[in-house]
PDB file of N, CA and C in Angstrom:
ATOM      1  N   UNK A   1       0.822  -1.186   0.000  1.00  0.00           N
ATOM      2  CA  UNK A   1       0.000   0.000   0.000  1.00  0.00           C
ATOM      3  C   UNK A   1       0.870   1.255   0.000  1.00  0.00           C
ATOM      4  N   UNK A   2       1.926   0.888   0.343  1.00  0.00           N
ATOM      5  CA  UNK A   2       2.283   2.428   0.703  1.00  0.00           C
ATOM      6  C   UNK A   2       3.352   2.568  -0.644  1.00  0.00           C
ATOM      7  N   UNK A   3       3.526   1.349  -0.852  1.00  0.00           N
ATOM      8  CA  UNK A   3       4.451   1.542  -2.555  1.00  0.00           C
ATOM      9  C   UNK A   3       3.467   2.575  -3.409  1.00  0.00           C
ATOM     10  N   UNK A   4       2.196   1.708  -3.455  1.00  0.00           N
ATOM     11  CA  UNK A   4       0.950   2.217  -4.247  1.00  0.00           C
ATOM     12  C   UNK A   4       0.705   4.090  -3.873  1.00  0.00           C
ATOM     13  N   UNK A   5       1.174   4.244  -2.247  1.00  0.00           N
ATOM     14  CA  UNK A   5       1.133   5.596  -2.468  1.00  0.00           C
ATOM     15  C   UNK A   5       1.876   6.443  -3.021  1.00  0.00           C
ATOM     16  N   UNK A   6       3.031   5.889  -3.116  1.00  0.00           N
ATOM     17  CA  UNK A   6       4.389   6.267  -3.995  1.00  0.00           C
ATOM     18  C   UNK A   6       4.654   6.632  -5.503  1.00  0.00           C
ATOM     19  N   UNK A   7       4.229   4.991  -5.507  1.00  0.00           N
ATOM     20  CA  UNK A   7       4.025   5.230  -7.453  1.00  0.00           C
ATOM     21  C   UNK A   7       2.833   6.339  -7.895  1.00  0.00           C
ATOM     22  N   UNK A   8       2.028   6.126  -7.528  1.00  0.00           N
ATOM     23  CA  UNK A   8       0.708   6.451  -7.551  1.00  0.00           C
ATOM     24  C   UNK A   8       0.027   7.728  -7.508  1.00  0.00           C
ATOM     25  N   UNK A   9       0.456   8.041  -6.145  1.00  0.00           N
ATOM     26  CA  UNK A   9       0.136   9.408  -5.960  1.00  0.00           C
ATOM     27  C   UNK A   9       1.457  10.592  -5.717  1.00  0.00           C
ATOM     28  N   UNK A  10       2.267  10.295  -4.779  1.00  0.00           N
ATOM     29  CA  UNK A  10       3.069  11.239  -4.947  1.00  0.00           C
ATOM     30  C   UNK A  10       4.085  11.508  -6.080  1.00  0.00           C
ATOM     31  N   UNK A  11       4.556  10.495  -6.673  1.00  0.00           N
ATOM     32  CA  UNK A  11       5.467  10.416  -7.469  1.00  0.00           C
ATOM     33  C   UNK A  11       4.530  11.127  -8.832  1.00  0.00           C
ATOM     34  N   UNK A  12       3.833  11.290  -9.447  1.00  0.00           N
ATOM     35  CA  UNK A  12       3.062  12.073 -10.448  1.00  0.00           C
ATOM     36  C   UNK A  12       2.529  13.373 -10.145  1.00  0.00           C
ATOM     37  N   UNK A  13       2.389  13.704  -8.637  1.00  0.00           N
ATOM     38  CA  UNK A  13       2.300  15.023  -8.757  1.00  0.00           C
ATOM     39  C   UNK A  13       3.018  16.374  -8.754  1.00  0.00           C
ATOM     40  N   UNK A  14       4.358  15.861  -8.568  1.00  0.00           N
ATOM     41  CA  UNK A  14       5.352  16.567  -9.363  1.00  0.00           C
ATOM     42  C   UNK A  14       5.767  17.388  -8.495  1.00  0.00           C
ATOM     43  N   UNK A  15       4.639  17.962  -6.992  1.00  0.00           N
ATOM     44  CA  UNK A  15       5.332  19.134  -6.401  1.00  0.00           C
ATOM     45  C   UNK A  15       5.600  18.193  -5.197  1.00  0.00           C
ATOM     46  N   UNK A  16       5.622  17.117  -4.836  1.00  0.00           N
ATOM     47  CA  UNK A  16       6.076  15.942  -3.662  1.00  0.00           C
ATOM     48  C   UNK A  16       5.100  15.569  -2.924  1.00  0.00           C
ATOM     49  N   UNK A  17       5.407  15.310  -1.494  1.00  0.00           N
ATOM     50  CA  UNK A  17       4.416  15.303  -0.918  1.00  0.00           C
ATOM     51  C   UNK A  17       4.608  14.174   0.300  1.00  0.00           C
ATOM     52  N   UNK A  18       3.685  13.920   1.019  1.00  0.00           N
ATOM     53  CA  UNK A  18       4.140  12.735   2.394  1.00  0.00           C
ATOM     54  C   UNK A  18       3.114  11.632   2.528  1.00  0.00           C
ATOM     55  N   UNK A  19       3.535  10.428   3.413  1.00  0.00           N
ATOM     56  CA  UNK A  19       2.786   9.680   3.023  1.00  0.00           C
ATOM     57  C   UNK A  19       2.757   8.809   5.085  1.00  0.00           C
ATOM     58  N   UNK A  20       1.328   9.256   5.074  1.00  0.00           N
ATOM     59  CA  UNK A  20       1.311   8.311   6.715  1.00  0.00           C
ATOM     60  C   UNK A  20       1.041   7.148   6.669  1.00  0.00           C
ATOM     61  N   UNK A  21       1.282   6.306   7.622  1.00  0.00           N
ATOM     62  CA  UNK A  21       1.035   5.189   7.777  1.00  0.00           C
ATOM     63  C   UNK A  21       0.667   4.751   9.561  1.00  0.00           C
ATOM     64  N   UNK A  22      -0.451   4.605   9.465  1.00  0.00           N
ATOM     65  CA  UNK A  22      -1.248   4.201  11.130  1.00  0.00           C
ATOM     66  C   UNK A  22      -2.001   3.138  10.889  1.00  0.00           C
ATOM     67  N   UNK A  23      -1.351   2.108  12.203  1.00  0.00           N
ATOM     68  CA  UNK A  23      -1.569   1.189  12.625  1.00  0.00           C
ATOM     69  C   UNK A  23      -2.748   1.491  13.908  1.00  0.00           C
ATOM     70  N   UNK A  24      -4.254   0.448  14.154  1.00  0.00           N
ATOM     71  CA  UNK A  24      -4.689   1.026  15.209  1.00  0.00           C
ATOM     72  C   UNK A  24      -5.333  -0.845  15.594  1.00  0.00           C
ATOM     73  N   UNK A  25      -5.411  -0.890  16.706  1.00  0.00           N
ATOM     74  CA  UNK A  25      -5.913  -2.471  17.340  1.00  0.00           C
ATOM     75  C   UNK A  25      -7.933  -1.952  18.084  1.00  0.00           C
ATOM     76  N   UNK A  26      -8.380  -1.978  18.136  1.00  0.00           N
ATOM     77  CA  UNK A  26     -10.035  -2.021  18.407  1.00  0.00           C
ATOM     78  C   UNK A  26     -10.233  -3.066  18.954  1.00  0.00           C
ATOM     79  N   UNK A  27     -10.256  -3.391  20.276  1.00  0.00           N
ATOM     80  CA  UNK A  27     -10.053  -5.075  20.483  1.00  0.00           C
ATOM     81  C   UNK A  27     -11.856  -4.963  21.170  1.00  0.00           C
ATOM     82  N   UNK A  28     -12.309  -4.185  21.542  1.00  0.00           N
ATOM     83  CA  UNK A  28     -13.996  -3.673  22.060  1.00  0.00           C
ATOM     84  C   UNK A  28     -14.781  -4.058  20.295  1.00  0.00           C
ATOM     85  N   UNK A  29     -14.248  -3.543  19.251  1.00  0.00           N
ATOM     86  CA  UNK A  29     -15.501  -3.808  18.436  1.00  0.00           C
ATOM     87  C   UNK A  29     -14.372  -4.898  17.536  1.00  0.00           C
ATOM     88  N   UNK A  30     -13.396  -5.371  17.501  1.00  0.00           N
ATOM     89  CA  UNK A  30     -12.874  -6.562  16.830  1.00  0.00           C
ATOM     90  C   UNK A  30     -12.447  -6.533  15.691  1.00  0.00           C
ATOM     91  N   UNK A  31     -11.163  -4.969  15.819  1.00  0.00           N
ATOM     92  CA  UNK A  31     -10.796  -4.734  14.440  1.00  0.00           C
ATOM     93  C   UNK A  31      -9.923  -4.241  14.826  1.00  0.00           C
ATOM     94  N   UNK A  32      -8.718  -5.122  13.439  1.00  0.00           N
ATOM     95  CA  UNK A  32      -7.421  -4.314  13.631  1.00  0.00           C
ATOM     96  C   UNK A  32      -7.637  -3.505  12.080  1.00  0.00           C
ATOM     97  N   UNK A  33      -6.679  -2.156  11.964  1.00  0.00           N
ATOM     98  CA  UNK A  33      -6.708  -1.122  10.460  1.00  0.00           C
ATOM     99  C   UNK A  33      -5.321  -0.753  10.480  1.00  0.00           C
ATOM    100  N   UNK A  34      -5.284  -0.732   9.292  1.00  0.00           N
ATOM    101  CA  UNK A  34      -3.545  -0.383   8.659  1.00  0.00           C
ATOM    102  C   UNK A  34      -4.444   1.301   7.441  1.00  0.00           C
ATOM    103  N   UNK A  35      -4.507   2.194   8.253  1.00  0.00           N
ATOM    104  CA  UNK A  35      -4.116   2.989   6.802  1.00  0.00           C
ATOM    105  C   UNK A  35      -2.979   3.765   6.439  1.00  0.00           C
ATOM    106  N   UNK A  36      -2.853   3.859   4.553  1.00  0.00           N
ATOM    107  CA  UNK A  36      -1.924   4.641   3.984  1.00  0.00           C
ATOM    108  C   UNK A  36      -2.221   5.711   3.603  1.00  0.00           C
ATOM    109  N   UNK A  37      -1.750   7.297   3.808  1.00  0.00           N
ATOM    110  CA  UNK A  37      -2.534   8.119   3.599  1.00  0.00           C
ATOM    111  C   UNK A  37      -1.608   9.050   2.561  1.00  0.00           C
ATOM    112  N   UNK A  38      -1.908   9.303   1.493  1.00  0.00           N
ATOM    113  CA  UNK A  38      -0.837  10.078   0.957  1.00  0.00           C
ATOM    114  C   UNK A  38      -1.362  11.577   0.900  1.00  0.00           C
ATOM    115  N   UNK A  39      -0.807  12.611   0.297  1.00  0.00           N
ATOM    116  CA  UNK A  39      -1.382  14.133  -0.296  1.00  0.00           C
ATOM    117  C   UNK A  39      -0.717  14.119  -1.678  1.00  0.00           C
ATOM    118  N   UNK A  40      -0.935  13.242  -2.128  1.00  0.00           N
ATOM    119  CA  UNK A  40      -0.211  13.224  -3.614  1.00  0.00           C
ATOM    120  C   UNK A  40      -1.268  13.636  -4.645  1.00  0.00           C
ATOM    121  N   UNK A  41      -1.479  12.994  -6.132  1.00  0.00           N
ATOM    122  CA  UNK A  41      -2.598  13.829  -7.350  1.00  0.00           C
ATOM    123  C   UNK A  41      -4.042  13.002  -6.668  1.00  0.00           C
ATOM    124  N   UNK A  42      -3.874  12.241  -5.780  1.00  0.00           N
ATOM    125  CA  UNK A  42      -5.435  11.542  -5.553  1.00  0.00           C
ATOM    126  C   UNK A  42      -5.907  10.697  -6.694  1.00  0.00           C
ATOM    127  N   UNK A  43      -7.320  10.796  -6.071  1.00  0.00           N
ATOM    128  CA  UNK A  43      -8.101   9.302  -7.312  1.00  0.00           C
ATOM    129  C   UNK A  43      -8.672  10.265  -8.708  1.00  0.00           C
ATOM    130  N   UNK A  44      -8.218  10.023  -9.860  1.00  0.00           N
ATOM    131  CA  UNK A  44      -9.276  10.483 -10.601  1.00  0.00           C
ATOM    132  C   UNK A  44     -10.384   9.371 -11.285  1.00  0.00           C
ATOM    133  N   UNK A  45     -11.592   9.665 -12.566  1.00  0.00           N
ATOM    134  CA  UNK A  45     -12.205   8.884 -12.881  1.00  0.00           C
ATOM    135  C   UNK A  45     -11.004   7.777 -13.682  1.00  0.00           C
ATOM    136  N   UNK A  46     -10.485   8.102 -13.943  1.00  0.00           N
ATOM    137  CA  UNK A  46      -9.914   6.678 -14.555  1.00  0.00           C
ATOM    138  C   UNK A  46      -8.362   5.819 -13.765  1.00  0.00           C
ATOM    139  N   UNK A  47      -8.714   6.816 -12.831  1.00  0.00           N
ATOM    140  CA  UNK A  47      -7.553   6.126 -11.797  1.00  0.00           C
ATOM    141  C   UNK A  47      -8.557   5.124 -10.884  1.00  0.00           C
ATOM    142  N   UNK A  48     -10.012   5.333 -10.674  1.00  0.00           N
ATOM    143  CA  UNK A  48     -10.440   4.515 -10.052  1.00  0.00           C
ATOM    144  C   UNK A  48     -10.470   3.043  -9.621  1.00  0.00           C
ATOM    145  N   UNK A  49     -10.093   2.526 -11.092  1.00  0.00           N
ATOM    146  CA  UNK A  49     -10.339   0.969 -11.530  1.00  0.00           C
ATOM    147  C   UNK A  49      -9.327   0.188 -10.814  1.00  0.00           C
ATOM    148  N   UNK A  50      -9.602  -0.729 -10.138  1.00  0.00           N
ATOM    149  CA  UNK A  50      -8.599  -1.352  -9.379  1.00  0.00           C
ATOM    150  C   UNK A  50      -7.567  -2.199 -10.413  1.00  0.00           C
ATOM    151  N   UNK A  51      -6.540  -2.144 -10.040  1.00  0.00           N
ATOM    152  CA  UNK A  51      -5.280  -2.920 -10.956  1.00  0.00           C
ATOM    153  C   UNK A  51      -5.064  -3.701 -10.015  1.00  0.00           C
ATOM    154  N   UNK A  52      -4.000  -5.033 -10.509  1.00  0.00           N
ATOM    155  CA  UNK A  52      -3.604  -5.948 -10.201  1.00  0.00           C
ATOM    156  C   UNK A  52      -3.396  -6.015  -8.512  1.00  0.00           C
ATOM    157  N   UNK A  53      -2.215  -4.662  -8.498  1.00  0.00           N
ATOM    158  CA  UNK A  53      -1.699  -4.931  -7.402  1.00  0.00           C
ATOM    159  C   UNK A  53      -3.061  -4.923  -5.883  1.00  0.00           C
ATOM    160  N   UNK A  54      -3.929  -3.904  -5.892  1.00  0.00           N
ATOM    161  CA  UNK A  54      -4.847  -4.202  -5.406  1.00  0.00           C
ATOM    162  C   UNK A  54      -5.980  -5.354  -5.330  1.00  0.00           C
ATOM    163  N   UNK A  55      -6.140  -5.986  -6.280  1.00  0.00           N
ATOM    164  CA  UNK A  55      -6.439  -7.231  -6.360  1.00  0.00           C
ATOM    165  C   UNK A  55      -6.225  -8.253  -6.176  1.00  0.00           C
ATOM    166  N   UNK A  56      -4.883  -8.221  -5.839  1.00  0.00           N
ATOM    167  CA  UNK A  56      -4.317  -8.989  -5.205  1.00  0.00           C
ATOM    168  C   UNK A  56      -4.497  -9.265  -4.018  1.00  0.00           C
ATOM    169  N   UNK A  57      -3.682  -8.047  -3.177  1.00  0.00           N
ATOM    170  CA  UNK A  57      -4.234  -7.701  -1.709  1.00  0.00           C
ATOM    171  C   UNK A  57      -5.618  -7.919  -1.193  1.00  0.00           C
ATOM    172  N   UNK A  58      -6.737  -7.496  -2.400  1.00  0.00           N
ATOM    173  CA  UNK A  58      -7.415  -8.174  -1.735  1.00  0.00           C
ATOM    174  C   UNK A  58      -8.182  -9.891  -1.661  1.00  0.00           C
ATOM    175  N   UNK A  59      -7.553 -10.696  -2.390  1.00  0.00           N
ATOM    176  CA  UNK A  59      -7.470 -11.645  -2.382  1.00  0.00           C
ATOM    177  C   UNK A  59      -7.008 -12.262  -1.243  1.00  0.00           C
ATOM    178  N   UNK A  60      -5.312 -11.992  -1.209  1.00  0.00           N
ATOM    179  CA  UNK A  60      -4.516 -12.425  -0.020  1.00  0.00           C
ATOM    180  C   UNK A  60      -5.426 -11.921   1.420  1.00  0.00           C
ATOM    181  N   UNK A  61      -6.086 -10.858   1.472  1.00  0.00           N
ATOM    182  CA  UNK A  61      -6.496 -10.290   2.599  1.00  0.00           C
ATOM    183  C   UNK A  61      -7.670 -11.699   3.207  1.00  0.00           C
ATOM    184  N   UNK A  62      -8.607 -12.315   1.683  1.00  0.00           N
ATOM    185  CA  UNK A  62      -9.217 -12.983   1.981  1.00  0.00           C
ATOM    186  C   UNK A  62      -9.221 -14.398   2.208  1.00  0.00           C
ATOM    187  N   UNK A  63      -8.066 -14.679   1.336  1.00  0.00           N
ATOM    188  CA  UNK A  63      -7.351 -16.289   2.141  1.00  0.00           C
ATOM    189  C   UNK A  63      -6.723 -16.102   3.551  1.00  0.00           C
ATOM    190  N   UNK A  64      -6.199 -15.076   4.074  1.00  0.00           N
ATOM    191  CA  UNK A  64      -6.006 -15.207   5.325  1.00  0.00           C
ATOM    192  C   UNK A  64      -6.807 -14.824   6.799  1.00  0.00           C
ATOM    193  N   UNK A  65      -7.955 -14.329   6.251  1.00  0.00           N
ATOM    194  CA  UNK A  65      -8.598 -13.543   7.036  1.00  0.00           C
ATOM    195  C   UNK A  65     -10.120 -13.902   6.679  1.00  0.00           C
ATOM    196  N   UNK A  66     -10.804 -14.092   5.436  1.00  0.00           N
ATOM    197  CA  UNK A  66     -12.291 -14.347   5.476  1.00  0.00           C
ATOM    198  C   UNK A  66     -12.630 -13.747   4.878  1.00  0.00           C
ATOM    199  N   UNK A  67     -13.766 -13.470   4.553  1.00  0.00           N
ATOM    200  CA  UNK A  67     -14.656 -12.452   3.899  1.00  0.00           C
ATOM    201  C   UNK A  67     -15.157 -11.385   4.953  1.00  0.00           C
ATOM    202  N   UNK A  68     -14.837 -11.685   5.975  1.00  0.00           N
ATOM    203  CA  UNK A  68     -14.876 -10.145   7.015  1.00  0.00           C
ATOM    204  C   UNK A  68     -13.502  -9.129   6.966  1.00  0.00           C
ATOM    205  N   UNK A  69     -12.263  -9.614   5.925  1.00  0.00           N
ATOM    206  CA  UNK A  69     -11.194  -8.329   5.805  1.00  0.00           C
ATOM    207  C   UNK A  69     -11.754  -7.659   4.970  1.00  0.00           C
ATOM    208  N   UNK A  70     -11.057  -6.506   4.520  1.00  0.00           N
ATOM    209  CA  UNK A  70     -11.804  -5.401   4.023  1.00  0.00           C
ATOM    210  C   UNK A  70     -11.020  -4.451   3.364  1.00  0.00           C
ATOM    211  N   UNK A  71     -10.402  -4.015   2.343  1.00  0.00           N
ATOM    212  CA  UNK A  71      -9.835  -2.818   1.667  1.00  0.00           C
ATOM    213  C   UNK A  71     -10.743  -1.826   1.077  1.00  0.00           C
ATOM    214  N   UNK A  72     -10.331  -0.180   1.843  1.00  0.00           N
ATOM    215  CA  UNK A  72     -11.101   0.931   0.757  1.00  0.00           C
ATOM    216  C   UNK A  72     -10.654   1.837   0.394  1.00  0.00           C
ATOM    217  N   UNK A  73     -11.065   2.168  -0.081  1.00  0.00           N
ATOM    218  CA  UNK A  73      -9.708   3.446  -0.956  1.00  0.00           C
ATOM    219  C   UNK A  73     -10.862   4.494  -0.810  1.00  0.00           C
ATOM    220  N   UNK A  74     -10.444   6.223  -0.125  1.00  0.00           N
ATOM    221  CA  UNK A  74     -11.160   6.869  -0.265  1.00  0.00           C
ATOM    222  C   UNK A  74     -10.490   8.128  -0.856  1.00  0.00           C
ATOM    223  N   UNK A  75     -10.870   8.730  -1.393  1.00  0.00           N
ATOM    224  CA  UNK A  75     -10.538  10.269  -1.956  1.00  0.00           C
ATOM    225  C   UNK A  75     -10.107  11.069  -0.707  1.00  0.00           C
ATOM    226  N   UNK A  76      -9.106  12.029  -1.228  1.00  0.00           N
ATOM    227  CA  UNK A  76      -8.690  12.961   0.145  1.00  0.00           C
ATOM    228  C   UNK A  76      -8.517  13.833  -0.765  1.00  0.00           C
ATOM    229  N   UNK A  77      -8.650  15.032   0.213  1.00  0.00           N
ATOM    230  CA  UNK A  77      -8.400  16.607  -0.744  1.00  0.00           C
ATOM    231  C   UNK A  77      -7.000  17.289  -0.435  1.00  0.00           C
ATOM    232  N   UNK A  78      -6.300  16.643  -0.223  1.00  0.00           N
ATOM    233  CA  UNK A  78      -5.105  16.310  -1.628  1.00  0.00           C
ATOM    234  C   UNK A  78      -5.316  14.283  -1.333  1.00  0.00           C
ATOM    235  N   UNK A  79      -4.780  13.826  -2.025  1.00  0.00           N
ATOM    236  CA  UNK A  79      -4.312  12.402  -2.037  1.00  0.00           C
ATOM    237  C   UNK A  79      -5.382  11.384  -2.065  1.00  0.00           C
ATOM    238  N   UNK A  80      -5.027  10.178  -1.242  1.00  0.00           N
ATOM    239  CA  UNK A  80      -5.848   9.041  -1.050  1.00  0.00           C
ATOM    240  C   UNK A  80      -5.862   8.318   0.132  1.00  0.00           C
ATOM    241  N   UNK A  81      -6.751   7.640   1.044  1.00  0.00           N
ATOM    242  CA  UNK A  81      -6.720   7.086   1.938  1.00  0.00           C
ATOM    243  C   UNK A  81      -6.942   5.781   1.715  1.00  0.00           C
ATOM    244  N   UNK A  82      -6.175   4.631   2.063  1.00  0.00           N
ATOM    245  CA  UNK A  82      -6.149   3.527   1.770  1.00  0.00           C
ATOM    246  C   UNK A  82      -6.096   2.519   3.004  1.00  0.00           C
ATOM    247  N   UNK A  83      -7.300   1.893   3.507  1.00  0.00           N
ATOM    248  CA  UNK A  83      -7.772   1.488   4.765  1.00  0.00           C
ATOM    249  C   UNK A  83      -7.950   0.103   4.591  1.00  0.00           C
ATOM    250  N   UNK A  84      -7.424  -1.071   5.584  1.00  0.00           N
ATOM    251  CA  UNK A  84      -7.323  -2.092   5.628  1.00  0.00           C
ATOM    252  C   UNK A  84      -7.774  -2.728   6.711  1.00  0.00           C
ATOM    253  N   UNK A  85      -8.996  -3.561   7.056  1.00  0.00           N
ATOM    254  CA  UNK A  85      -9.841  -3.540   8.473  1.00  0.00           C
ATOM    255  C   UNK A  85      -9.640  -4.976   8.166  1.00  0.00           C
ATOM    256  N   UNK A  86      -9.018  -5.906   9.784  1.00  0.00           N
ATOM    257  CA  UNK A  86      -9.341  -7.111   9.696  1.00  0.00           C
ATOM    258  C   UNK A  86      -9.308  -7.462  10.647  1.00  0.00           C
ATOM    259  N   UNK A  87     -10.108  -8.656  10.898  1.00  0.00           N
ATOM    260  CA  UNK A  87     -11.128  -9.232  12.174  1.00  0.00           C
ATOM    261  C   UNK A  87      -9.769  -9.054  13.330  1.00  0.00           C
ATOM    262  N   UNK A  88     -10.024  -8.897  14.545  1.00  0.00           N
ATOM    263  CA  UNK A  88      -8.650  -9.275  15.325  1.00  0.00           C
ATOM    264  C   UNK A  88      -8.814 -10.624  15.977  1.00  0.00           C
ATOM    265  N   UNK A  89      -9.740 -11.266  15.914  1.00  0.00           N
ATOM    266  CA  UNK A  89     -10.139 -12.697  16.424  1.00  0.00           C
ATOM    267  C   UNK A  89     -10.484 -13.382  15.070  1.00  0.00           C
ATOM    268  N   UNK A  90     -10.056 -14.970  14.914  1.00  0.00           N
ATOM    269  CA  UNK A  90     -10.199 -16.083  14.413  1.00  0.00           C
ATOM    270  C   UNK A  90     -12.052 -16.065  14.194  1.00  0.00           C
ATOM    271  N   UNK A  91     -12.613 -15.972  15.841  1.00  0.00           N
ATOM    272  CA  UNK A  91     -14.111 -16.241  15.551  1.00  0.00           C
ATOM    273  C   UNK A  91     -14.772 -15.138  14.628  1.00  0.00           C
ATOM    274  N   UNK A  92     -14.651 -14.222  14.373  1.00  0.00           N
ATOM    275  CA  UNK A  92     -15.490 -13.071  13.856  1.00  0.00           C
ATOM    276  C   UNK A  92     -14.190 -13.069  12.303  1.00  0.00           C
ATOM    277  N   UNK A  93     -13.419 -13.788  11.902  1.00  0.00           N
ATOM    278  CA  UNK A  93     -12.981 -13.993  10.662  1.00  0.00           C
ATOM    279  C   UNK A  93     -14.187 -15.147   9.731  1.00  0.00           C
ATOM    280  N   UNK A  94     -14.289 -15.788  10.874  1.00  0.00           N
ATOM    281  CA  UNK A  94     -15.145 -17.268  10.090  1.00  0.00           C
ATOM    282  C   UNK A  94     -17.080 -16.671   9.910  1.00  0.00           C
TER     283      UNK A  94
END
């Protein structure tokens, strides 16, 4: 993800830019989140379409985790937020 913020967003917008990365544990509602946050060119309409590398991830997200992990990509005014939610217990994966 955070390559993806690299290639992606900062590296094309030409004037630079930074890129966070927060880790947070929710162990009360049963979620761990990884987001990547860049201020780079952001999503446009044809940047939307998910490519490989995201498709991937979320594949892998779902052989290891279930159909309760979760990737979303949201628009930011500059950049993109790229949020990764997965069960922190085995029982609420299945």
């Amino acid at each position: 993800m955070v390559e993806n913020a690299i290639v992606h967003g900062i590296e094309p917008a030409l004037r630079g830019g930074a890129v966070d990365v927060r880790a947070t544990l929710n162990e009360a509602q049963g979620w761990a989140t990884l987001e990547v946050q860049d201020s780079g060119q952001g999503m446009t309409a044809e940047r939307v379409n998910e490519g490989l590398g995201l498709s991937n991830t979320r594949n892998r997200l779902r052989q290891l985790h279930g159909e309760a992990a979760r990737l979303e990509l949201q628009p930011q005014d500059p950049g993109c937020l790229a949020r990764i939610m997965i069960p922190s217990s085995r029982e609420q994966a299945a």
